[in-house]
C-alpha atoms as a PDB file:
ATOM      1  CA  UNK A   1       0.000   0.000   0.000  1.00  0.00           C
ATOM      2  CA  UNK A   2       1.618   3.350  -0.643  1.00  0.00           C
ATOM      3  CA  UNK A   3       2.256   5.823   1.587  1.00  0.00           C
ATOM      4  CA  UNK A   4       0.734   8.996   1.968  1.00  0.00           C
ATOM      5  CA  UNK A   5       3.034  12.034   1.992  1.00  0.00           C
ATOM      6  CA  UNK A   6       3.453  14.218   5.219  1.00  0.00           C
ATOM      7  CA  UNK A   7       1.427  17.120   3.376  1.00  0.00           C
ATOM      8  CA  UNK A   8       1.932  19.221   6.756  1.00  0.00           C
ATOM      9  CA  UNK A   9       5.819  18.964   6.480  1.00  0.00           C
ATOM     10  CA  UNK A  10       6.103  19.427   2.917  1.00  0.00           C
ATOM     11  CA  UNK A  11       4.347  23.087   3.742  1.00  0.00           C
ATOM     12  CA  UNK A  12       6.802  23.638   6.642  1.00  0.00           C
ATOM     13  CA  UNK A  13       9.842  22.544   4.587  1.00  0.00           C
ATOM     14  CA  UNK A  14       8.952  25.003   1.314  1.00  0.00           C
ATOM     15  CA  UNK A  15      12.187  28.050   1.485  1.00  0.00           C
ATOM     16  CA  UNK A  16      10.011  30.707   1.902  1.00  0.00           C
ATOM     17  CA  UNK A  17       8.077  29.371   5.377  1.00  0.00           C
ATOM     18  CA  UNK A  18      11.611  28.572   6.599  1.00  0.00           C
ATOM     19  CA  UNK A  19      13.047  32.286   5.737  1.00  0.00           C
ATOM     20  CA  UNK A  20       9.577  33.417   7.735  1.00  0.00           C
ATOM     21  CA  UNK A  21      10.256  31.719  10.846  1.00  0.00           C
ATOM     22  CA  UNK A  22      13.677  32.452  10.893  1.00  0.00           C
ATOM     23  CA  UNK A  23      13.345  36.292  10.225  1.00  0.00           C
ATOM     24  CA  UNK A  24      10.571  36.311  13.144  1.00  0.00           C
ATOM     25  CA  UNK A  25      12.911  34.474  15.429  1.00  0.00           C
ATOM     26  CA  UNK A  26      15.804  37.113  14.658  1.00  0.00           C
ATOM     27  CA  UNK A  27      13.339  39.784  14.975  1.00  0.00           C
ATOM     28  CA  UNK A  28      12.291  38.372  18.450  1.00  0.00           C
ATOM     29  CA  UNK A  29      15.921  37.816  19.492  1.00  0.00           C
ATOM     30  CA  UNK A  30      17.227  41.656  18.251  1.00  0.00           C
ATOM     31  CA  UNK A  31      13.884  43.254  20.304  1.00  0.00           C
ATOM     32  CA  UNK A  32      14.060  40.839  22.710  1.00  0.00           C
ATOM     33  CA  UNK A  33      10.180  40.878  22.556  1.00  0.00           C
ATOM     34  CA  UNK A  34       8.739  37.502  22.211  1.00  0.00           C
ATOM     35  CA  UNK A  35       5.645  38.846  19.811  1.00  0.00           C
ATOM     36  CA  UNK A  36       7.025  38.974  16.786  1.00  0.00           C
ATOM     37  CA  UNK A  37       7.481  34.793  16.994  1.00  0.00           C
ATOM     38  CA  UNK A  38       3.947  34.526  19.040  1.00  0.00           C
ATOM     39  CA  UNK A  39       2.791  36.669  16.112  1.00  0.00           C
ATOM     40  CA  UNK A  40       4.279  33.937  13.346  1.00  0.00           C
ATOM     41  CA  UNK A  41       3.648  30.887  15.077  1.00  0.00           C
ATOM     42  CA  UNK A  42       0.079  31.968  15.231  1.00  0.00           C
ATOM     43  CA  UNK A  43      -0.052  32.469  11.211  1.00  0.00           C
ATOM     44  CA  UNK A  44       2.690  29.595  10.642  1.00  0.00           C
ATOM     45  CA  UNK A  45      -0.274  27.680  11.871  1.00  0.00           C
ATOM     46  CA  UNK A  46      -3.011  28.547   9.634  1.00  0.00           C
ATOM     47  CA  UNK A  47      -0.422  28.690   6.717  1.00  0.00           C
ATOM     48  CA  UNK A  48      -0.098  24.876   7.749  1.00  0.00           C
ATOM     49  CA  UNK A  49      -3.749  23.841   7.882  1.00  0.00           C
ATOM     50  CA  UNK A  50      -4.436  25.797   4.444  1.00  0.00           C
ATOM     51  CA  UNK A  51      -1.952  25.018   2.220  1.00  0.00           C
ATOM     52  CA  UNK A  52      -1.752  20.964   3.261  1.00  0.00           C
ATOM     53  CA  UNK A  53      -5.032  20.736   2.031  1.00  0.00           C
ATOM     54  CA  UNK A  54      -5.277  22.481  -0.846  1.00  0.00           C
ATOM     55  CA  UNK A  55      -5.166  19.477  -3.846  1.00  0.00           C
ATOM     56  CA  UNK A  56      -3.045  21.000  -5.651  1.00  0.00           C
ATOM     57  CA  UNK A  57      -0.237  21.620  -3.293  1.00  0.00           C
ATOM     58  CA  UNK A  58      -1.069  17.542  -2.454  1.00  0.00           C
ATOM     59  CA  UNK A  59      -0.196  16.925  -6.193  1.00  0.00           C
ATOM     60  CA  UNK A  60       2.969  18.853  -6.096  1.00  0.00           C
ATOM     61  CA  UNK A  61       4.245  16.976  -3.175  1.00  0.00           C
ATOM     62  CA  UNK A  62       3.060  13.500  -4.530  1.00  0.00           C
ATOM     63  CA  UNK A  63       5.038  13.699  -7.982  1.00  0.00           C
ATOM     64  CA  UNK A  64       8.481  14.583  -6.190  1.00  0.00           C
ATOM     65  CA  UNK A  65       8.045  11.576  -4.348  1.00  0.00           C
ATOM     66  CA  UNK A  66      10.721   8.881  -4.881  1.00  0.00           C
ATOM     67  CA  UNK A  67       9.875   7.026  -8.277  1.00  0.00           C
ATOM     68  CA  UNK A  68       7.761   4.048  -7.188  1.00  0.00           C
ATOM     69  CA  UNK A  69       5.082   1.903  -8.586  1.00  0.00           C
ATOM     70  CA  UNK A  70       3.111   2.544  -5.665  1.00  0.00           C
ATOM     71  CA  UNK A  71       3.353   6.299  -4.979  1.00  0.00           C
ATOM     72  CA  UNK A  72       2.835   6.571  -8.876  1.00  0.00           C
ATOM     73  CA  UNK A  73      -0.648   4.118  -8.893  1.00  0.00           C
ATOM     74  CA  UNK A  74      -1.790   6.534  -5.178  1.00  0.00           C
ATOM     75  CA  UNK A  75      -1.242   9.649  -7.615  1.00  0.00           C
ATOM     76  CA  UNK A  76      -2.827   8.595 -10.723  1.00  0.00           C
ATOM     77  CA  UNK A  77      -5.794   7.391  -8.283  1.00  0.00           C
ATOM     78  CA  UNK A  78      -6.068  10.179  -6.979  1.00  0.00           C
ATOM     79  CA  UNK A  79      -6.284  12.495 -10.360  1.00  0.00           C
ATOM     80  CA  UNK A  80      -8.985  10.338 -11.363  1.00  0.00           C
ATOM     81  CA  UNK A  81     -10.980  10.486  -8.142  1.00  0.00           C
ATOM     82  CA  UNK A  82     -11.755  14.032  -9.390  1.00  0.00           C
ATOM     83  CA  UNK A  83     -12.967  13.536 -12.527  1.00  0.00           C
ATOM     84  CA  UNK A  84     -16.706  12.146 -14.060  1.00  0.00           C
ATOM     85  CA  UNK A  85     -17.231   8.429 -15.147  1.00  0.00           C
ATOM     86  CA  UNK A  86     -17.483   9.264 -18.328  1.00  0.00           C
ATOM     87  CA  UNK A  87     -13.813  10.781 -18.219  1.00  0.00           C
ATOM     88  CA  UNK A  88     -12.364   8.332 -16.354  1.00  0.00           C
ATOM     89  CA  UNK A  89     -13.798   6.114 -18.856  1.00  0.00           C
ATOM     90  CA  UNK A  90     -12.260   8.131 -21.579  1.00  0.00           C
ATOM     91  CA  UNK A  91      -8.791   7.639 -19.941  1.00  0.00           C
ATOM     92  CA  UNK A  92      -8.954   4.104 -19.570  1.00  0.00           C
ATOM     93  CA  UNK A  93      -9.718   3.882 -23.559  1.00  0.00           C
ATOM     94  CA  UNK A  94      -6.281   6.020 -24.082  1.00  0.00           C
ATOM     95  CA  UNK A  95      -4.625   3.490 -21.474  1.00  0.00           C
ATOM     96  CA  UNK A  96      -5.820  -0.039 -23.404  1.00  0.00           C
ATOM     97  CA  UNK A  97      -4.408   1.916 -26.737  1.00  0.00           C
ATOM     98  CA  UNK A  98      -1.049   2.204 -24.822  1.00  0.00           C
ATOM     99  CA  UNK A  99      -1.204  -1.237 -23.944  1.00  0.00           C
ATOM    100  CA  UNK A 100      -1.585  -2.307 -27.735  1.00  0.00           C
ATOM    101  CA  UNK A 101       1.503  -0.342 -28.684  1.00  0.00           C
ATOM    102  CA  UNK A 102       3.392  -1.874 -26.027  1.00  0.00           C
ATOM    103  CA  UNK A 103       2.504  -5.260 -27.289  1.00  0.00           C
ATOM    104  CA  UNK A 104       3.356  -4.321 -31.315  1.00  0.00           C
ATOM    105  CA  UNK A 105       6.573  -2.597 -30.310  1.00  0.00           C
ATOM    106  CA  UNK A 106       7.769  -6.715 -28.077  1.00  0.00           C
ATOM    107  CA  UNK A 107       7.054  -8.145 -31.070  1.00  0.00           C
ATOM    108  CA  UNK A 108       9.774  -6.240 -32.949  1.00  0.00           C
ATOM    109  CA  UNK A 109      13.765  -6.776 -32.430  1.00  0.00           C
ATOM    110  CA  UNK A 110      15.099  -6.130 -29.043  1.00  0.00           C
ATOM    111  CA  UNK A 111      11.360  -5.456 -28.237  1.00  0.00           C
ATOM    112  CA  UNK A 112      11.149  -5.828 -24.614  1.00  0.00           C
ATOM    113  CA  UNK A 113      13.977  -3.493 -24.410  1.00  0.00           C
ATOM    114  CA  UNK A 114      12.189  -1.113 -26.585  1.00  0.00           C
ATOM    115  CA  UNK A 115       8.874  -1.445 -24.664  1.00  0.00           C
ATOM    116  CA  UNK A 116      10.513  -1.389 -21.017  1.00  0.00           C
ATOM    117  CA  UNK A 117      12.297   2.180 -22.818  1.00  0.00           C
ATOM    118  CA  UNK A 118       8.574   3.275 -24.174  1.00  0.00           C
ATOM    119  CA  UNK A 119       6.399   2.631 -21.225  1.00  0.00           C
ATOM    120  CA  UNK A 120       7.478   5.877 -19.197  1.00  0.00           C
ATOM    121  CA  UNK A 121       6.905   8.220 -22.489  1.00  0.00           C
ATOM    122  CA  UNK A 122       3.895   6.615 -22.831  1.00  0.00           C
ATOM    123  CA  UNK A 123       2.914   7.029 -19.015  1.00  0.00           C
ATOM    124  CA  UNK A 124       4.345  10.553 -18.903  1.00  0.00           C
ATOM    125  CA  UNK A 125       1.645  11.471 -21.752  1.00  0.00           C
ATOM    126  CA  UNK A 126      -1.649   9.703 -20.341  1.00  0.00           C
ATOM    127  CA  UNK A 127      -0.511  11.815 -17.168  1.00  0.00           C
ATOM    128  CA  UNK A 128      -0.624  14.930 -18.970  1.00  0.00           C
ATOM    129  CA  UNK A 129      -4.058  14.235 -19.311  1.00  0.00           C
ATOM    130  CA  UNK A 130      -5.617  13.532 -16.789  1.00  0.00           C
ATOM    131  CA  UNK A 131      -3.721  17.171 -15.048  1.00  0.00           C
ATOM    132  CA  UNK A 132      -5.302  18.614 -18.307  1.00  0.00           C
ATOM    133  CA  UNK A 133      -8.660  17.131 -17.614  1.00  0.00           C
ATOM    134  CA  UNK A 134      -8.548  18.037 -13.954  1.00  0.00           C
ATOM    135  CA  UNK A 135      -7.440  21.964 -14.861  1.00  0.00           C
ATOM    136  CA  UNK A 136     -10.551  22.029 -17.217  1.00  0.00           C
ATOM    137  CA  UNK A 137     -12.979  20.883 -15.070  1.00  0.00           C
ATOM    138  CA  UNK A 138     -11.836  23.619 -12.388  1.00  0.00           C
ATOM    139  CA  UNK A 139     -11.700  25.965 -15.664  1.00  0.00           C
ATOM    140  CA  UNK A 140     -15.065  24.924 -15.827  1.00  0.00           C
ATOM    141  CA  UNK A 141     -16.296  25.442 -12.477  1.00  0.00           C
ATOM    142  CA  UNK A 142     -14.948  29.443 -12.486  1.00  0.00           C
ATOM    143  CA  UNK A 143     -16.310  29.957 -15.975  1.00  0.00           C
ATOM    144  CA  UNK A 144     -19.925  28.731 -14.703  1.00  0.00           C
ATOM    145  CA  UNK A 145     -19.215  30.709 -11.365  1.00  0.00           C
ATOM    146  CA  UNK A 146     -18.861  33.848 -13.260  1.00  0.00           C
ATOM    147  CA  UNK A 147     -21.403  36.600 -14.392  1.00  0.00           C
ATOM    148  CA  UNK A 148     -19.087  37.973 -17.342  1.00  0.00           C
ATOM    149  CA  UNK A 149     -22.274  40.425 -18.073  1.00  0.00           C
ATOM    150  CA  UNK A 150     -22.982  41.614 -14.797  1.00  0.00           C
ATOM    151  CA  UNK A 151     -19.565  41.969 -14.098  1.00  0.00           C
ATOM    152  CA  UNK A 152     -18.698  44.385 -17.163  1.00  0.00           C
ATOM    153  CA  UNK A 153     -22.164  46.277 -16.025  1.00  0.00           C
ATOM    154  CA  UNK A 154     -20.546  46.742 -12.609  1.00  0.00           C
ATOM    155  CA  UNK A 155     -17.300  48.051 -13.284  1.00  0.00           C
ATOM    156  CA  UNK A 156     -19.508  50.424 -15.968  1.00  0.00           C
ATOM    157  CA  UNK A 157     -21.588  51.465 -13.304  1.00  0.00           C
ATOM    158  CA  UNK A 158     -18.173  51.840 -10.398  1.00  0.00           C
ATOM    159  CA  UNK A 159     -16.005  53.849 -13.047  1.00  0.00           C
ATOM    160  CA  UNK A 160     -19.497  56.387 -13.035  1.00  0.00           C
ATOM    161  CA  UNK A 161     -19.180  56.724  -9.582  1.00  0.00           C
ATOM    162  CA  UNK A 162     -15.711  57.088  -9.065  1.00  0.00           C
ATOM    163  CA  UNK A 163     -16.103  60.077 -11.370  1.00  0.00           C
ATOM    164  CA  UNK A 164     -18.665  61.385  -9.514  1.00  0.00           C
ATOM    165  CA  UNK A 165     -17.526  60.411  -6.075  1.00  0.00           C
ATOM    166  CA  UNK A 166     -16.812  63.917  -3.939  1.00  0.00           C
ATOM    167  CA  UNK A 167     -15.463  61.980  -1.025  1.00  0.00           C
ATOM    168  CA  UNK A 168     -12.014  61.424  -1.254  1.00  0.00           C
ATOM    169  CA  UNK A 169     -11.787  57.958   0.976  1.00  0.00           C
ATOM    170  CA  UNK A 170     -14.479  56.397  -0.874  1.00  0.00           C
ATOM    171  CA  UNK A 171     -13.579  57.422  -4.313  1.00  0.00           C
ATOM    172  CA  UNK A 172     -10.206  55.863  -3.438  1.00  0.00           C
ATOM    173  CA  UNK A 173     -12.340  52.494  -2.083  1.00  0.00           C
ATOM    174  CA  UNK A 174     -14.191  52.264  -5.304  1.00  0.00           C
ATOM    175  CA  UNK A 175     -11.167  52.989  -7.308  1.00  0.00           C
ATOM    176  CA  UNK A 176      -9.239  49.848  -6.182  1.00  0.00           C
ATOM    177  CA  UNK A 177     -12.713  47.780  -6.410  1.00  0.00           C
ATOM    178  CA  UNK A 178     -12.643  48.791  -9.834  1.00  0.00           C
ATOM    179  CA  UNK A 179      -8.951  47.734 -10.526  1.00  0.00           C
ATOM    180  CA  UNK A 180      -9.658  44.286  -9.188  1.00  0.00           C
ATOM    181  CA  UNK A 181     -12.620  44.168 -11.121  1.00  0.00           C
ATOM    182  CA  UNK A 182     -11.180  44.939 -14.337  1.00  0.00           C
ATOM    183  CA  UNK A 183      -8.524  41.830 -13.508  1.00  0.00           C
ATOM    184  CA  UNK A 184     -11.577  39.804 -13.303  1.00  0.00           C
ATOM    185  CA  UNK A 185     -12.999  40.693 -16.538  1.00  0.00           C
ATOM    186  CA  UNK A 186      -9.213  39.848 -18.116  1.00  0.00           C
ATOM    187  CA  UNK A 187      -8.754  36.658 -16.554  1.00  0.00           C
ATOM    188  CA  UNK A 188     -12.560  35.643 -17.396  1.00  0.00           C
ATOM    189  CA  UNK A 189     -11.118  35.730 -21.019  1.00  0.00           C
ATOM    190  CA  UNK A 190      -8.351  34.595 -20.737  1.00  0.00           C
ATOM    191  CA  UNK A 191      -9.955  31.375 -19.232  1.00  0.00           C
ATOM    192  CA  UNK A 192     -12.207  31.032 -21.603  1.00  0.00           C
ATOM    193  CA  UNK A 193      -8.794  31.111 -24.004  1.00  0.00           C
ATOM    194  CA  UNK A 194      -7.296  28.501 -22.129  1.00  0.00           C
ATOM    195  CA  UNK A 195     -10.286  26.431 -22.027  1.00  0.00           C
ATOM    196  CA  UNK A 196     -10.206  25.988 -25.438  1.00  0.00           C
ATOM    197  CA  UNK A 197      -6.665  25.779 -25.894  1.00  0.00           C
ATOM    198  CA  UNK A 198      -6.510  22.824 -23.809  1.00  0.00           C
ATOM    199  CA  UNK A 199      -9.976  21.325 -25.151  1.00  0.00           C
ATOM    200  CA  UNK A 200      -7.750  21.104 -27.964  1.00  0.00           C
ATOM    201  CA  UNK A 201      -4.387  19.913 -26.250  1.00  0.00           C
ATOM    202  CA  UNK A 202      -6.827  16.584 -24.711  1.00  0.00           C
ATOM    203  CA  UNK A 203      -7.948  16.098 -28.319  1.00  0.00           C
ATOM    204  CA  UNK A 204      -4.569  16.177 -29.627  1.00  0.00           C
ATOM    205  CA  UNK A 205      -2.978  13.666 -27.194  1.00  0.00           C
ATOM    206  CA  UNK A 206      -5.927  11.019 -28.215  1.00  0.00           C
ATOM    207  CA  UNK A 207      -4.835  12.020 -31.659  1.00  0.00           C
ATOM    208  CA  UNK A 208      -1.690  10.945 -31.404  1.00  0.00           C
ATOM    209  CA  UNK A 209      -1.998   7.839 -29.105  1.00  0.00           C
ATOM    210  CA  UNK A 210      -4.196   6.651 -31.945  1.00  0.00           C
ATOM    211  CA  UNK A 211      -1.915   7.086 -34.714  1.00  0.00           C
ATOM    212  CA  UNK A 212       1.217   5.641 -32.496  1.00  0.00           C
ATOM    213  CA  UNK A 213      -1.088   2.827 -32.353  1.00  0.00           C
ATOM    214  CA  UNK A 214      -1.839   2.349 -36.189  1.00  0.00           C
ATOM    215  CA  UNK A 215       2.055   2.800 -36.639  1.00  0.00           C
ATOM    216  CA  UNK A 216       3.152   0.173 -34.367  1.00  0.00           C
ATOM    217  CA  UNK A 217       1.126  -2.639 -36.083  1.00  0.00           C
ATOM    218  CA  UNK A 218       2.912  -1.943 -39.026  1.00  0.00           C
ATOM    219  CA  UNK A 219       6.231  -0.822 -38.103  1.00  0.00           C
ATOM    220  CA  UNK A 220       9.596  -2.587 -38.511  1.00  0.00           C
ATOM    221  CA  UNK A 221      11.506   0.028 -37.589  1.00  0.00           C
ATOM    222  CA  UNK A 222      12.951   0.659 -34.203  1.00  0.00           C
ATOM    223  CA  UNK A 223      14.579   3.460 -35.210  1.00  0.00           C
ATOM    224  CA  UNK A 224      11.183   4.573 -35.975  1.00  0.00           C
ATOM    225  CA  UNK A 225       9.554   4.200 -32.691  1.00  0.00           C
ATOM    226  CA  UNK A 226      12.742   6.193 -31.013  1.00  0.00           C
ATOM    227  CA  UNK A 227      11.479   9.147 -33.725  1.00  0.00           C
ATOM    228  CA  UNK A 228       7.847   8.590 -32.312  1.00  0.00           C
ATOM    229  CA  UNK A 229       8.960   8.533 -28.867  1.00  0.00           C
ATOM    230  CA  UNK A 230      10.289  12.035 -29.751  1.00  0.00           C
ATOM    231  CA  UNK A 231       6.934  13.360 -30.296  1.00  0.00           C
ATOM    232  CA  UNK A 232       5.089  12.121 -27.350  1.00  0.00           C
ATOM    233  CA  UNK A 233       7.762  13.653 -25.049  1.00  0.00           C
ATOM    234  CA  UNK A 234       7.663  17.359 -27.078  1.00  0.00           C
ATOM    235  CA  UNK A 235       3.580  16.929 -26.114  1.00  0.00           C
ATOM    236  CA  UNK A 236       3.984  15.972 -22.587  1.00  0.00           C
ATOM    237  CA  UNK A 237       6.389  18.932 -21.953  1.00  0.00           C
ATOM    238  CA  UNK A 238       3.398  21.266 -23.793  1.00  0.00           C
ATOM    239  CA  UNK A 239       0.750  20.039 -21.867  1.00  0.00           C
ATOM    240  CA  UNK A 240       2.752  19.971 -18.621  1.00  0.00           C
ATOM    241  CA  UNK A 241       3.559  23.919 -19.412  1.00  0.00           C
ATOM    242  CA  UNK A 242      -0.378  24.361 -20.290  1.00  0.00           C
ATOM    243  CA  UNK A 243      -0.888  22.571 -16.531  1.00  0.00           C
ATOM    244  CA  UNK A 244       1.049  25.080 -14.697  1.00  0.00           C
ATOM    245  CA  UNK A 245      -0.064  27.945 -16.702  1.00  0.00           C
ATOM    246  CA  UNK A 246      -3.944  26.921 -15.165  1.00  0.00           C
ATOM    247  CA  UNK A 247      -2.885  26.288 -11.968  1.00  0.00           C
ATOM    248  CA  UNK A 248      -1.239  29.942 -11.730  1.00  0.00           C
ATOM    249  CA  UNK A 249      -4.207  31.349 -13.279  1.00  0.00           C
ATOM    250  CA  UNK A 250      -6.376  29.458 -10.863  1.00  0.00           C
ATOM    251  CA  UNK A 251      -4.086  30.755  -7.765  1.00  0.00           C
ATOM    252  CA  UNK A 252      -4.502  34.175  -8.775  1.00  0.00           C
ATOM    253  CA  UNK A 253      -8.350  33.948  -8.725  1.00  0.00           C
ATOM    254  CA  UNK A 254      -8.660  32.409  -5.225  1.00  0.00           C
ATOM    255  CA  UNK A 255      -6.077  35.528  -4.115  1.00  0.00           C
ATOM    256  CA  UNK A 256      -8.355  37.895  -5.520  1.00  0.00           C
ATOM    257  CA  UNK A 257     -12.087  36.649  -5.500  1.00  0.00           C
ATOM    258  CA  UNK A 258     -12.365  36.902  -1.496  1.00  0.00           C
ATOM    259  CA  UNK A 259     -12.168  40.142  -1.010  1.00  0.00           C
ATOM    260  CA  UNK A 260     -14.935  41.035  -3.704  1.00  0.00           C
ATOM    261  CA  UNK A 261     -18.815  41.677  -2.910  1.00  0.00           C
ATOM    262  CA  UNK A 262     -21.340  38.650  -3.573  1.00  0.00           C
ATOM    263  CA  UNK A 263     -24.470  40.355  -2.856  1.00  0.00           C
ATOM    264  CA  UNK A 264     -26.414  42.544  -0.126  1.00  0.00           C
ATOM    265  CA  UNK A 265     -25.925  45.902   1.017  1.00  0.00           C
ATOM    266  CA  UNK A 266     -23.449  47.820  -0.643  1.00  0.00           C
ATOM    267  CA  UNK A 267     -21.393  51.535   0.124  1.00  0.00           C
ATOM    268  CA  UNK A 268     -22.428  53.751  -3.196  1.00  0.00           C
END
């Protein structure tokens, strides 16, 4: 059974916690005032709780694990535990085709060699997407979260009244609503971008499963499969950049949505 990574530790052992605690500690030691580290202990453990649950940071810390079959099946299981039947049932189509190349590419010379060598391209690419499936579905859940109509009619309507606004304080209030409001309105399109950018990345990697497939019955070649092993690697490493393009995007809205009205009473 594998084992499950010390999220909790992982958070405490990142550089930038460490340079934290260490520059509250000084602080504390210089003053001689013991609130500075009361002060960062207190936060240190919030920052714990939050950010060793958040999935994403889980994900990080499961693929630098050491390379093993079992911390590799716990991380694959655990991309697919977030996704519908029907994708999961998707994937496991893409992961039969894999095992049909593998089986063409032992029947050629030095094939077991040549399969042992293809399995981790092969792997590498099926993980691509399921991360790309996972970032579209939480594309997905922002995009039907968002009001892109009501929210260009509000910053409209806030850019009128920080026009009109006599009061200095509140004109200044407004003005920084309507900053983060016009982020808002960029990222919503820039999601909707991305979304179909990577609609077209998942399409792609089927694409080219398939046709590694319908070479490898004929091929005779092993030369040739190092060429198509080429290929699958150059679209892992543009998927993998597409996945951590999302996931910044998807940082940056959690940072900024919070502190943004959701109804009721508002200052005008």
């Amino acid at each position: 059974m594998a084992k499950t990574p010390n999220y909790i530790k992982a958070a405490f052992l990142l550089p930038a916690n460490l340079v934290g605690l260490t520059t509250a500690a000084m602080s504390s030691a210089v003053t001689q005032e013991p609130l500075p580290m009361m002060v960062a202990l207190g936060v240190e453990g919030v920052y714990l709780a939050v950010l060793s649950s958040m999935k994403r940071f889980q994900r990080a810390v499961r693929s630098k694990q050491p390379d093993n079959p079992e911390a590799a099946s716990a991380a694959v299981d655990a991309l697919l535990a977030d996704l519908a039947p029907s994708q999961r049932d998707h994937y496991q189509q893409l992961v039969g085709l894999k095992e049909k190349i593998l089986a063409n590419y032992r029947k050629l010379p030095g094939g077991r060699v040549l399969a042992a060598d293809s399995e981790p391209k092969l792997d590498a690419l099926l993980t691509s997407f399921l991360r790309l499936i996972s970032a579209l579905n939480q594309y997905r859940t922002y995009l039907s979260g968002s009001d892109r109509e009501h929210l260009t009619s509000e910053v409209t309507a806030l850019e009128a009244e920080v026009a009109e606004e006599p009061n200095p304080r509140l004109k200044d209030v407004k003005g920084k609503r309507v900053e983060i409001l016009r982020k808002r309105l960029m990222r919503f399109e820039q999601a909707g971008e991305s979304r179909e950018v990577v609609s077209h990345q998942l399409a792609g990697i089927e694409d080219l499963m398939r046709l590694t497939h319908e070479q490898s019955i004929a091929i005779r070649d092993p030369e040739s499969v190092n060429r198509q092993l080429d290929v699958l690697s150059a679209e892992t490493e543009a998927t993998d950049e597409t996945v951590r393009q999302m996931e910044r995007f998807l940082d940056f809205t959690e940072e900024t949505s919070a502190p943004l009205p959701h109804g009721g009473s508002r200052v005008r």
